[in-house]
Protein backbone atom coordinates (compact mmCIF):
# COMPACT_ATOMS: atom_id res chain seq x y z
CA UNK A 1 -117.49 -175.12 139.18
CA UNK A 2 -121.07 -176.27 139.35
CA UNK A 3 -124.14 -173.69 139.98
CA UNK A 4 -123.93 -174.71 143.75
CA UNK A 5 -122.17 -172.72 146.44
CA UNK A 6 -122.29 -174.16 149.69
CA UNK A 7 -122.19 -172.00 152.94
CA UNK A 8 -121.29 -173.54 156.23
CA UNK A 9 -120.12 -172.29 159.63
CA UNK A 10 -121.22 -168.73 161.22
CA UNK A 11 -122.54 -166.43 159.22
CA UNK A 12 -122.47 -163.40 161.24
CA UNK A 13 -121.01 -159.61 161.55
CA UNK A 14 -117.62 -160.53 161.66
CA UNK A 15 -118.01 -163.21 159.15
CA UNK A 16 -119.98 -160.91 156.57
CA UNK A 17 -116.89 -159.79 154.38
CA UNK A 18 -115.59 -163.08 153.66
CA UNK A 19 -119.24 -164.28 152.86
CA UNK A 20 -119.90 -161.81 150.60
CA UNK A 21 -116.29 -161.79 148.57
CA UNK A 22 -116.27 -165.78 148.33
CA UNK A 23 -119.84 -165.74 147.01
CA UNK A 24 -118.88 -162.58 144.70
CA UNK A 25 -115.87 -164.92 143.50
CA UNK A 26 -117.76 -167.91 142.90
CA UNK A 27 -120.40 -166.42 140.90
CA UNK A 28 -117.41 -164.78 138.56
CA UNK A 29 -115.93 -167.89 138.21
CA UNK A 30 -119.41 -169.47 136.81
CA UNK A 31 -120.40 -169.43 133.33
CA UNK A 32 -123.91 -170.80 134.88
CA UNK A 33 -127.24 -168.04 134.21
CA UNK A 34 -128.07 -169.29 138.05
CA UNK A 35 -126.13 -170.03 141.10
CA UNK A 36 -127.65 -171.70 144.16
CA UNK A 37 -126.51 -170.73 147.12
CA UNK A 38 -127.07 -173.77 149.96
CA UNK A 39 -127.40 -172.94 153.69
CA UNK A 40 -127.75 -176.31 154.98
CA UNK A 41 -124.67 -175.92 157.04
CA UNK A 42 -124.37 -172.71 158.59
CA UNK A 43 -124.47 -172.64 162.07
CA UNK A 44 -125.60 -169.12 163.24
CA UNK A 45 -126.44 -166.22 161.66
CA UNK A 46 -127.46 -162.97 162.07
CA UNK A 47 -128.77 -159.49 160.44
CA UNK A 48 -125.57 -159.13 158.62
CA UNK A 49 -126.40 -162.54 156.42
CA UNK A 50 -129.08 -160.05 155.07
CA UNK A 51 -126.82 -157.72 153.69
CA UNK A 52 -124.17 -160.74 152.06
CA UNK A 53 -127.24 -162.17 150.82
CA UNK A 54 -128.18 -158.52 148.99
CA UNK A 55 -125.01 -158.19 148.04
CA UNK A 56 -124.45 -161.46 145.99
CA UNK A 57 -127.54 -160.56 144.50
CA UNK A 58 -126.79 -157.27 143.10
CA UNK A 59 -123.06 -158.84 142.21
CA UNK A 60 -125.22 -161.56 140.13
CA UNK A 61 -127.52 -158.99 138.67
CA UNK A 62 -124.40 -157.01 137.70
CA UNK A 63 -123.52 -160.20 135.79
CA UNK A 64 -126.55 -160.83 134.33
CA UNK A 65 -126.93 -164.01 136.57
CA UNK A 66 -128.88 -164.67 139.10
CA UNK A 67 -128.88 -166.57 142.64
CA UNK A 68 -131.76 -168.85 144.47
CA UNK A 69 -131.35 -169.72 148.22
CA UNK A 70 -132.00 -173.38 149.53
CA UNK A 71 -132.27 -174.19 153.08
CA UNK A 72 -132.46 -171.11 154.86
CA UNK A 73 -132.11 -171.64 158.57
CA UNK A 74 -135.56 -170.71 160.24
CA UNK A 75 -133.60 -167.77 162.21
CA UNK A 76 -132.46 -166.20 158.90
CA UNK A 77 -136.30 -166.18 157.99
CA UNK A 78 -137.18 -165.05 161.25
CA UNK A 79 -134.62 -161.91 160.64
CA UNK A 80 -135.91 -161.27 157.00
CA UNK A 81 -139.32 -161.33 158.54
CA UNK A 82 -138.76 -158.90 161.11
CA UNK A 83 -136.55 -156.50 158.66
CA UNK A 84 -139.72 -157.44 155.97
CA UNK A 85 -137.75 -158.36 153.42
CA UNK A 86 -138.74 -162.08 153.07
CA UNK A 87 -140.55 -161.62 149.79
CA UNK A 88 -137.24 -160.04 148.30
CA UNK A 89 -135.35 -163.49 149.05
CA UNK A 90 -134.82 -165.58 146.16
CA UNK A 91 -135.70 -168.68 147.81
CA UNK A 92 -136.10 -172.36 146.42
């Protein structure tokens, strides 16, 4: 596996769980210090990509890795934004 996990399709409520445990499972399969995790493809998203996003962060902390976002769709910055938690975003 390379440090790049790529996220595609909805990323919404009833997507959530699946996010969260296959970006849990790829960082536990890395042996990389930094995984980034590339949102050029997903299609929708909603408050709920805030709390996968969280979540591979604290499972990459646990770790001792860490993870940097790339291509954030503008609505998932719009969300952060609003919830103002953009700053906490380890974007790239």
């Amino acid at each position: 596996m390379n440090d790049r996990v790529e996220v595609s399709g909805p990323a919404t409520v009833s997507d959530a769980s699946t996010l969260l445990a296959e970006g849990v499972a790829a960082l536990s399969a890395s042996n990389l210090p930094v995984a980034e995790f590339d949102l050029t493809d997903v299609t929708i998203v909603d408050s709920s990509l805030l709390a996968v996003v969280f979540g591979w962060m604290r499972a990459a902390k646990t770790s001792g890795k860490s993870i940097r976002l790339t291509h954030l769709p503008p609505s998932f910055l719009s969300l952060a934004a609003v919830y103002d938690v953009a700053d906490l975003l380890p974007q790239h």
